[in-house]
Structure formats: structure tokens, C-alpha cells
Protein backbone atom coordinates (compact mmCIF):
# COMPACT_ATOMS: atom_id res chain seq x y z
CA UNK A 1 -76.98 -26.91 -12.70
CA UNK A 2 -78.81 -25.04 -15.34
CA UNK A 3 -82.71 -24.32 -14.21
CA UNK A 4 -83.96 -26.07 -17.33
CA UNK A 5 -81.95 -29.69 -16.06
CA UNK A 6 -83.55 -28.89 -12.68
CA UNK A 7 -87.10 -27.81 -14.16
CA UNK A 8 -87.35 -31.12 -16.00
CA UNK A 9 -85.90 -33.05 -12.73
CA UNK A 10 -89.19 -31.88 -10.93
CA UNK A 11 -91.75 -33.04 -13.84
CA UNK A 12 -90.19 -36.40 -13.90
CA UNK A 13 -90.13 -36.55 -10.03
CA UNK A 14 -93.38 -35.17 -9.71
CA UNK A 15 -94.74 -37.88 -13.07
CA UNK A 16 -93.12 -40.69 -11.36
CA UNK A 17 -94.87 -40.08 -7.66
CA UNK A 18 -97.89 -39.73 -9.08
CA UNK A 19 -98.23 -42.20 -10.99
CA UNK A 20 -96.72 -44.87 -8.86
CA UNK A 21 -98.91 -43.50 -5.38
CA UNK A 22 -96.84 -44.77 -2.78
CA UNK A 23 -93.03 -44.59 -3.75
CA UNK A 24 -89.99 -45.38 -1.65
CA UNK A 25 -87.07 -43.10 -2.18
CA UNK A 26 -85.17 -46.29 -2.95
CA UNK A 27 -87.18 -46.88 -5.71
CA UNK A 28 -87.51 -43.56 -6.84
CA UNK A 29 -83.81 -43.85 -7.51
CA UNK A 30 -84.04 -47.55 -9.14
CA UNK A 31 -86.23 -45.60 -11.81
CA UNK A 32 -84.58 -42.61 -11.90
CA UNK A 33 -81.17 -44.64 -12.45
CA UNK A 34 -83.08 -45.62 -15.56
CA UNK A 35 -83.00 -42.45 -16.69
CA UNK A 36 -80.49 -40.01 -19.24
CA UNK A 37 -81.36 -37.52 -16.44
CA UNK A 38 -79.55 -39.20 -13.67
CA UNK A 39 -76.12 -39.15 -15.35
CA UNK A 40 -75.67 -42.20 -13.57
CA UNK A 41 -76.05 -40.43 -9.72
CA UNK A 42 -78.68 -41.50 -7.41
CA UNK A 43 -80.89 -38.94 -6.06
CA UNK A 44 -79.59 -37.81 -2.20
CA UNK A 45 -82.20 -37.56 0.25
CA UNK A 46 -81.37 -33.68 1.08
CA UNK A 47 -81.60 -33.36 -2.71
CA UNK A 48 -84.78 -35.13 -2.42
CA UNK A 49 -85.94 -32.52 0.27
CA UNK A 50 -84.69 -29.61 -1.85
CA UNK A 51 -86.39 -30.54 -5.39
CA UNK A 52 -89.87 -31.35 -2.86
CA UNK A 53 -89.72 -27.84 -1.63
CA UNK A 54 -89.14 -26.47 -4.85
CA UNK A 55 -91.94 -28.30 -6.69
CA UNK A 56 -94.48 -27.21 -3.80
CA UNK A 57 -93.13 -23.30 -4.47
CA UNK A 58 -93.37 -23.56 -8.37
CA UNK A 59 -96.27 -25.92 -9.00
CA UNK A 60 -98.29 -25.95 -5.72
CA UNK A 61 -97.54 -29.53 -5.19
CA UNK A 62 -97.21 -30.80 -1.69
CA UNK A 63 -95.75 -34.07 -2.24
CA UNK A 64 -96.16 -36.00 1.94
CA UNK A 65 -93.57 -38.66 2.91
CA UNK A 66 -93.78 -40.62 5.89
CA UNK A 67 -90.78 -41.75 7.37
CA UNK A 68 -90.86 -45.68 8.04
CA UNK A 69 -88.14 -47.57 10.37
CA UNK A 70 -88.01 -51.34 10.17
CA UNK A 71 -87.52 -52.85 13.42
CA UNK A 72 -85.50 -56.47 12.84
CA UNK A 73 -86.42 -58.50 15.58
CA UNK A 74 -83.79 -61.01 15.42
């Protein structure tokens, strides 16, 4: 992938986070579906991981996740 198509992945990832707060990565990809950038492919989590390190290297930007499990008590 060229560096531009990746620079411009991390300004809408990083626009999109911000200006939602709290995000799921399941809804990250609902949006990002919604976008010409997606090309129709969801966003993997260890692409997810890469593109976070990246945008805290480039732009300083230390985006935190917490990891929640839902516990079905059926």
C-alpha cells in the first residue's frame, strides 16, 4: 500500500476516535465501511494495532483501548 493511502488511513482513524470518545472497533469498522477508503474491507484488529502504533510514532498520539469481555450468563 502506497504511504499516502496509509497516511490518510491514520487521519481518518485518528478524526473518527476523537471525535466519537469512546469507540468500539466494531463500530470503527461500521463507519469506516462507509468510507471510499475501505474498498469495501473491514479493518483487522492486528491492522488496528499496526496503524495505532504508527499514529503514536508519526503524530505523538497514544490512542488507549481497553479490552472488554461480555460474560452471558445464561
Amino acid at each position: 500500500m502506497r504511504s499516502y493511502e496509509l497516511f490518510k488511513q491514520y487521519i481518518w482513524l485518528v478524526g473518527t476516535i476523537s471525535r466519537a470518545g469512546k469507540i468500539s472497533l466494531e463500530e470503527i469498522n461500521r463507519r469506516w465501511l462507509g468510507t471510499e477508503l475501505s474498498g469495501g474491507i473491514e479493518i483487522a484488529r492486528t491492522t488496528f494495532i499496526r496503524h495505532k502504533a504508527a499514529i503514536q510514532d508519526i503524530f505523538g498520539i497514544d490512542i488507549e483501548c481497553s479490552l472488554q469481555h461480555e460474560i452471558n450468563n445464561n
